[in-house]
Protein backbone atom coordinates (compact mmCIF):
# COMPACT_ATOMS: atom_id res chain seq x y z
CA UNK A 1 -72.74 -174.04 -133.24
CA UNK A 2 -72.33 -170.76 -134.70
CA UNK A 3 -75.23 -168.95 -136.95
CA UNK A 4 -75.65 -166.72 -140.09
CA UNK A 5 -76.80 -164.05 -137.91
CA UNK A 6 -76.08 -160.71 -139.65
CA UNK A 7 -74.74 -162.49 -141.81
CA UNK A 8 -75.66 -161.62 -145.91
CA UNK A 9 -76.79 -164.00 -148.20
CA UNK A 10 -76.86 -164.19 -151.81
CA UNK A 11 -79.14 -167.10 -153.02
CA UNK A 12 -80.18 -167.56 -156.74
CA UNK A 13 -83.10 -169.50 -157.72
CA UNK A 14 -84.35 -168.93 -154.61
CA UNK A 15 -88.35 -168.07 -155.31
CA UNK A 16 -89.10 -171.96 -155.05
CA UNK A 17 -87.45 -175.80 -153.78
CA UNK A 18 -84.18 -175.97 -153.11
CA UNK A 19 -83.33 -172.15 -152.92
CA UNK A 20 -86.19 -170.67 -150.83
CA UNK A 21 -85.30 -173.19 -148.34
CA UNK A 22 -81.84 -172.50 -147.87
CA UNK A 23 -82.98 -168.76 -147.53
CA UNK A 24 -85.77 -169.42 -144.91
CA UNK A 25 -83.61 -171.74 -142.67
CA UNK A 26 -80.61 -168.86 -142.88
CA UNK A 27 -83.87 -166.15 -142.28
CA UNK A 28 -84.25 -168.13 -138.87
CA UNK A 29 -80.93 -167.31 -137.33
CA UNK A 30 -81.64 -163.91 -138.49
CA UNK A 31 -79.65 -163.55 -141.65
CA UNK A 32 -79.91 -160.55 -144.63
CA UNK A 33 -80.95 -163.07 -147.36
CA UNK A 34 -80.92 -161.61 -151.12
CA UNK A 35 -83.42 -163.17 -152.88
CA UNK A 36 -82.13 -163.30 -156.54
CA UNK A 37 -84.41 -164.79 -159.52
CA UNK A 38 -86.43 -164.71 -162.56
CA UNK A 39 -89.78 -165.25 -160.79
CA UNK A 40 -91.10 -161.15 -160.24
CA UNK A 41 -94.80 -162.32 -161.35
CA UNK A 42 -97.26 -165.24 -160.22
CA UNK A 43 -96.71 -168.30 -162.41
CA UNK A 44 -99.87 -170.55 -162.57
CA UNK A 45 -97.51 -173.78 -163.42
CA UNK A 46 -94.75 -172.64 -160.77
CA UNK A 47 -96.26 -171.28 -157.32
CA UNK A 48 -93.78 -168.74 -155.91
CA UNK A 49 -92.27 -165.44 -156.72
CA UNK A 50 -88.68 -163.93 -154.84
CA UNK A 51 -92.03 -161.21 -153.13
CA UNK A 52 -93.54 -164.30 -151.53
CA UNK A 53 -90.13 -165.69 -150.69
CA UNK A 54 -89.33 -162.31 -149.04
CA UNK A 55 -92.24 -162.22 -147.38
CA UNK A 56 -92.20 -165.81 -145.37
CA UNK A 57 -88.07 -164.49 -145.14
CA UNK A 58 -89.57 -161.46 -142.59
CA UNK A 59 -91.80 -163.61 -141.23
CA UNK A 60 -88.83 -166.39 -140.02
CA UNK A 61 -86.90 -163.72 -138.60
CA UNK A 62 -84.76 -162.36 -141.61
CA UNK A 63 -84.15 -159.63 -143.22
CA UNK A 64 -85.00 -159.93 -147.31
CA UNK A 65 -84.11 -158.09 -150.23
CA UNK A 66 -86.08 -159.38 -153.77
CA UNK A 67 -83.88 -159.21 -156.83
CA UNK A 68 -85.78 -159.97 -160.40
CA UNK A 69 -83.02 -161.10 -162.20
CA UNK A 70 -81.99 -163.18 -164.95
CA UNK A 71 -78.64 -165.12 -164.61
CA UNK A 72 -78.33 -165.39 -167.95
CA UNK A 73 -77.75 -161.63 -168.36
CA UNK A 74 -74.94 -160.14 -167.03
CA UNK A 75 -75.54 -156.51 -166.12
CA UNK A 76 -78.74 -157.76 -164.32
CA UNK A 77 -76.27 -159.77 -162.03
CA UNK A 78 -74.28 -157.09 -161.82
CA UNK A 79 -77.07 -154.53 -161.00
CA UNK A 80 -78.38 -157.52 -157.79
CA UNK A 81 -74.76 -157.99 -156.77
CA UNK A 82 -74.46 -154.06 -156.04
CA UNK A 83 -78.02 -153.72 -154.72
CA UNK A 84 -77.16 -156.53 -152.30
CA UNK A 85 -73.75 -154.74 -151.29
CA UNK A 86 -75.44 -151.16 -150.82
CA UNK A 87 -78.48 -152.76 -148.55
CA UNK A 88 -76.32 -154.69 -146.90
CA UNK A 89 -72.72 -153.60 -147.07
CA UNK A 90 -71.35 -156.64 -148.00
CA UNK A 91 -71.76 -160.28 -149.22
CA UNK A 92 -70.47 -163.04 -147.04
CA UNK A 93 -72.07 -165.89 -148.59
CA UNK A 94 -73.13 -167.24 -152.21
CA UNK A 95 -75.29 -169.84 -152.73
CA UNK A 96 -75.36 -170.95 -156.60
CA UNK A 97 -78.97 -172.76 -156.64
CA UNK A 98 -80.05 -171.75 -160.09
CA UNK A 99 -80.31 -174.36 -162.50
CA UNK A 100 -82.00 -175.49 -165.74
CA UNK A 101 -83.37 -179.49 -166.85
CA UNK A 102 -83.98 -180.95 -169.43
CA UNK A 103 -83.63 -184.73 -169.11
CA UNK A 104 -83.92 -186.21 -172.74
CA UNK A 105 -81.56 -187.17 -175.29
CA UNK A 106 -79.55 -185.50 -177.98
CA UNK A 107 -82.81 -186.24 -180.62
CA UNK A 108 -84.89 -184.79 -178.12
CA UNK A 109 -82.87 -181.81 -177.12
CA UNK A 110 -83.88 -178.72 -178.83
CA UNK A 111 -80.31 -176.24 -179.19
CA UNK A 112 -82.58 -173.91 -177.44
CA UNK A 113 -82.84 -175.90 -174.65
CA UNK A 114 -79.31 -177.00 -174.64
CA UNK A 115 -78.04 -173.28 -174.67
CA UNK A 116 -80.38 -172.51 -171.99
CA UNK A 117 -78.91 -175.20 -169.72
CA UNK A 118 -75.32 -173.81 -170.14
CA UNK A 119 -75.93 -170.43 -169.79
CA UNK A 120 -77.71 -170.72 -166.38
CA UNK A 121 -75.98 -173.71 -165.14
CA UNK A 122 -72.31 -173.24 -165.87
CA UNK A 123 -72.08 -169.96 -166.93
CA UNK A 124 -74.21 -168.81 -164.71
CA UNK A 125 -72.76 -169.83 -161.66
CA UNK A 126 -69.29 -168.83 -163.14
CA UNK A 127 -70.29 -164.77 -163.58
CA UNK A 128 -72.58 -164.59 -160.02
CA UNK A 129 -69.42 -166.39 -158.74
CA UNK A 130 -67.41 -163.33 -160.84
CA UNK A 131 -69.74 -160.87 -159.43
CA UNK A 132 -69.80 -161.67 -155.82
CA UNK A 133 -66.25 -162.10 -155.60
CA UNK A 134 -65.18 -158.61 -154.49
CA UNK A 135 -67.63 -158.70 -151.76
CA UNK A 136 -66.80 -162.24 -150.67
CA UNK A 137 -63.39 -160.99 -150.73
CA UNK A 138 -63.69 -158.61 -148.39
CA UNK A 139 -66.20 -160.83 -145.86
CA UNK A 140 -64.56 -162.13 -143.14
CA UNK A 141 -65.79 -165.39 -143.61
CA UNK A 142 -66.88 -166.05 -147.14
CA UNK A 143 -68.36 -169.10 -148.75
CA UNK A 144 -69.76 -170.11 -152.18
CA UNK A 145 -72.12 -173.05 -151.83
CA UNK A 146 -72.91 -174.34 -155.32
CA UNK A 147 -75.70 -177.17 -156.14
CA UNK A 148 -74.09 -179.42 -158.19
CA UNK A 149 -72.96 -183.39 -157.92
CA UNK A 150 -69.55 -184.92 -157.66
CA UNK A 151 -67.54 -184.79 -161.08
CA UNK A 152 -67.93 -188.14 -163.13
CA UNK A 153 -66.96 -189.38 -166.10
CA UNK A 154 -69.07 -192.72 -166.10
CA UNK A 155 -70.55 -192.94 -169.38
CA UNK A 156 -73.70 -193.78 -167.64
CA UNK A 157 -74.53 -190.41 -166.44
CA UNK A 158 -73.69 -189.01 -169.53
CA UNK A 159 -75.73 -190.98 -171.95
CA UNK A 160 -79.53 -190.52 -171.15
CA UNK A 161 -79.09 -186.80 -171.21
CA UNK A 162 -76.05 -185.34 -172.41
CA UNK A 163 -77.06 -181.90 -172.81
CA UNK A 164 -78.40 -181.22 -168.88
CA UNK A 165 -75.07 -184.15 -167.59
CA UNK A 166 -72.56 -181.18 -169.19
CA UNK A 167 -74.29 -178.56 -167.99
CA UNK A 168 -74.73 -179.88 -164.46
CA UNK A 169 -71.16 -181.23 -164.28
CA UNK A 170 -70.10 -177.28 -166.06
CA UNK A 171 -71.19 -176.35 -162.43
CA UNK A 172 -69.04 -178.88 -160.60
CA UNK A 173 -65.95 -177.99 -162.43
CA UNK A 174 -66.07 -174.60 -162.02
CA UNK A 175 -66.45 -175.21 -158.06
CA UNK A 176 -63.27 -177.25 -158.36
CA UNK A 177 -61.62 -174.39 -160.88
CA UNK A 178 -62.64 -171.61 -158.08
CA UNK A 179 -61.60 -173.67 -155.14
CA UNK A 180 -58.33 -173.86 -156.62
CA UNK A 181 -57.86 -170.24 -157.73
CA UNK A 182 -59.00 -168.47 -154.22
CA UNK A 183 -58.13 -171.47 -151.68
CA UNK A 184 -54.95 -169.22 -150.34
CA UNK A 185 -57.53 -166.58 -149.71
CA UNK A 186 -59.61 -168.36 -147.90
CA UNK A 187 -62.98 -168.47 -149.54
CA UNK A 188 -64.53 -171.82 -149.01
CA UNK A 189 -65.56 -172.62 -152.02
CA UNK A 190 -68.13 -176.20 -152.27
CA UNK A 191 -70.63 -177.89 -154.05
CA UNK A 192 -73.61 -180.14 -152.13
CA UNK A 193 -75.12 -182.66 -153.73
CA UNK A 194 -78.68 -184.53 -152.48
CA UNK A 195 -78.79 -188.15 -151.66
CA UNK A 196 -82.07 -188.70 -152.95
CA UNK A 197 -84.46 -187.30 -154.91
CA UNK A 198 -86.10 -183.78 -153.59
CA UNK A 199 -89.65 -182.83 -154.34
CA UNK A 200 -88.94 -179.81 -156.00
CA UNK A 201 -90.98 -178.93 -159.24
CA UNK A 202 -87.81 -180.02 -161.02
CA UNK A 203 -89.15 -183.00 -160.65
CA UNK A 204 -91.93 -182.72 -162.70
CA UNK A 205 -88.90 -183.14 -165.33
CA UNK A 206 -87.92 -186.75 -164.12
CA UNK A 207 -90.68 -189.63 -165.76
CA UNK A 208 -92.02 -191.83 -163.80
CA UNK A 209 -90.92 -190.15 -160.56
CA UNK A 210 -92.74 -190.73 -157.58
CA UNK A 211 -92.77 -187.70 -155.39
CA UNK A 212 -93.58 -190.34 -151.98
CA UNK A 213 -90.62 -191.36 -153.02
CA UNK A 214 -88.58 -188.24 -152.50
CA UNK A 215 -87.24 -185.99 -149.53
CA UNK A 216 -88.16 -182.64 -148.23
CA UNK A 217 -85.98 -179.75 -149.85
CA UNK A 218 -85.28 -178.77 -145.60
CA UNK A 219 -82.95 -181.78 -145.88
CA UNK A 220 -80.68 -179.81 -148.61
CA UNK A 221 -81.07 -176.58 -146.32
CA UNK A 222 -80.33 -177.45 -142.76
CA UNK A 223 -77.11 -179.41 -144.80
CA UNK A 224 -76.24 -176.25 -146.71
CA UNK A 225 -76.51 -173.97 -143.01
CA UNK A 226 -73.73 -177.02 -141.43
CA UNK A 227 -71.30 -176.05 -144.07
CA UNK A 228 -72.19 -172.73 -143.96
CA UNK A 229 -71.60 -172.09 -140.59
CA UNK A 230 -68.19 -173.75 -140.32
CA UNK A 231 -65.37 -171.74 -140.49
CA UNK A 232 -64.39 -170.90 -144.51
CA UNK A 233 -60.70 -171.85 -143.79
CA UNK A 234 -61.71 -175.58 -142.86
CA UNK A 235 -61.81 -176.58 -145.94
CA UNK A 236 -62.33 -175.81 -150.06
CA UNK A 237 -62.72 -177.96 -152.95
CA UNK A 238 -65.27 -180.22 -151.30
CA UNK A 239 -68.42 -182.36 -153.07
CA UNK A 240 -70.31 -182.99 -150.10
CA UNK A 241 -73.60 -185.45 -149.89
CA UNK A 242 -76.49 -183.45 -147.88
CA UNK A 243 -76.84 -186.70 -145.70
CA UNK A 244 -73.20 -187.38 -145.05
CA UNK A 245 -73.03 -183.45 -144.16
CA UNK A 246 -75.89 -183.56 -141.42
CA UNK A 247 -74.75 -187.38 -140.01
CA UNK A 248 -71.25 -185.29 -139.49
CA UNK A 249 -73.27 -182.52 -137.69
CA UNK A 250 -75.17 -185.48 -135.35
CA UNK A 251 -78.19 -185.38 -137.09
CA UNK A 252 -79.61 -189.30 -136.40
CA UNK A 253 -83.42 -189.26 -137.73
CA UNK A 254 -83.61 -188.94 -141.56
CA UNK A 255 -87.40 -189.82 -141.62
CA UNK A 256 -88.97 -186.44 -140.58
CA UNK A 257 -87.31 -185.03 -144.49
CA UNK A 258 -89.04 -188.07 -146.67
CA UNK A 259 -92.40 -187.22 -147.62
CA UNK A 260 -94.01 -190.88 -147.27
CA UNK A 261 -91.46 -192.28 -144.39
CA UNK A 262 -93.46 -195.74 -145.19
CA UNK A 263 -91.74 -195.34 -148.64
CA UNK A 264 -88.09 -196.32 -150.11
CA UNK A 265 -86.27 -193.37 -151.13
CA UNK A 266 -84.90 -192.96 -155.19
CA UNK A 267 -81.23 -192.08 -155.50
CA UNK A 268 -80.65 -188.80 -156.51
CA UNK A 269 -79.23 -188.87 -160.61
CA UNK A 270 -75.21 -188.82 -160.53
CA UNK A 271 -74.78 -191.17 -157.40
């Protein structure tokens, strides 16, 4: 199997969960890993910060840059995009991990809540995509890996929570939009999904959730390094599952990711 070694990285939302896992399991085979997010400053609610992400990124054998930066804005994207190119001298890989929740309905959706969710989520990934795509152009291998579910139109997904099902779906059409656009250049460009529920502090968003119940966010990464280690011309377009991904890749024993192995796992929302 090949590795991300010397390869570079560009993960956003990666101080915490999801993100900081997918950059310490690509810091293990040695990777640059640009650590892109809002977190610059201890948050008592939220532990982690990109410094402390950078940090345990050196430790597992990587080589970190920390990027304050807020998606939202464009020339601060800009400005981590070209400070990732210059330490670097390239961008082979983007991994779109940033996202916003807010898991009510419309009654219960502020419109400054709402317009938060589609400026990170959708927007967001579309402009870091934007960004990155000179770089990625150039990379001999390039991927975007984008955290987002498989497009749906069941009415079911859509009614709980309308404002965070458009914004989360924005994501997965503009993977499908971008696949389509650069497939002849050969930029794999796909979106993973979970199977079940990670314990992330996203999930502090989801009532009633019972974090026993949930897997480790090092099931998400070691799926995210099997796709991102393939080669980019394999394949574009794709939704994959993070299970389905790693049974693919051999993996057999799913129990070491749950939290409580004793404990059913809850189905991730949009499957």
């Amino acid at each position: 199997m090949t590795t991300l070694s010397g390869k570079t990285v560009l993960i956003t939302g990666a101080s915490r969960g999801i993100g900081r896992a997918i950059a310490l399991r690509a810091a293990r085979d040695g990777a640059n890993v640009a650590i892109v997010a809002k977190s610059g400053v201890p948050n008592p609610r939220l532990p982690g910060t990109i410094h402390t992400v950078a940090e345990e990124v050196a430790q597992a054998g990587g080589t970190p840059l920390a990027l304050k930066c807020d998606i939202r804005e464009e020339d601060e994207v800009r400005a981590a995009v070209a400070a990732t190119a210059d330490a670097f001298g390239g961008i082979d890989i983007l991994v779109n991990n940033a996202s916003a929740i807010w898991l009510r309905g419309t009654l219960d959706t502020p419109m400054k809540r709402f317009d938060l969710m589609q400026q990170v989520n959708a927007r967001g990934t579309f402009l870091v995509t934007q960004a990155c795509l000179p770089w990625l152009l150039q990379a001999p291998d390039p991927h975007v890996l984008t955290l987002a579910p498989p497009p749906n139109l069941d009415a079911k997904w859509w009614g709980p929570h309308t404002g965070y099902t458009l914004a989360k779906m924005g994501m997965s059409f503009v993977t499908l939009g971008l696949a389509g656009e650069f497939r002849e250049q050969g930029i794999a460009i796909d979106a993973l999904w979970p199977k079940t529920v990670i314990a992330t502090d996203a999930i502090n968003m989801i009532p009633g959730v019972d974090v026993a119940m949930c897997r480790r966010p090092g099931i998400v990464a070691d799926a995210a390094h099997a796709i991102l280690t393939r080669p980019a011309r394999e394949g574009t377009g794709r939704f994959l599952i993070d299970e389905d991904v790693l049974r693919e890749a051999g993996v057999t024993d799913f129990a070491r990711y749950a939290v409580d192995p004793s404990r059913p796992l809850l189905p991730d929302l949009f499957l």
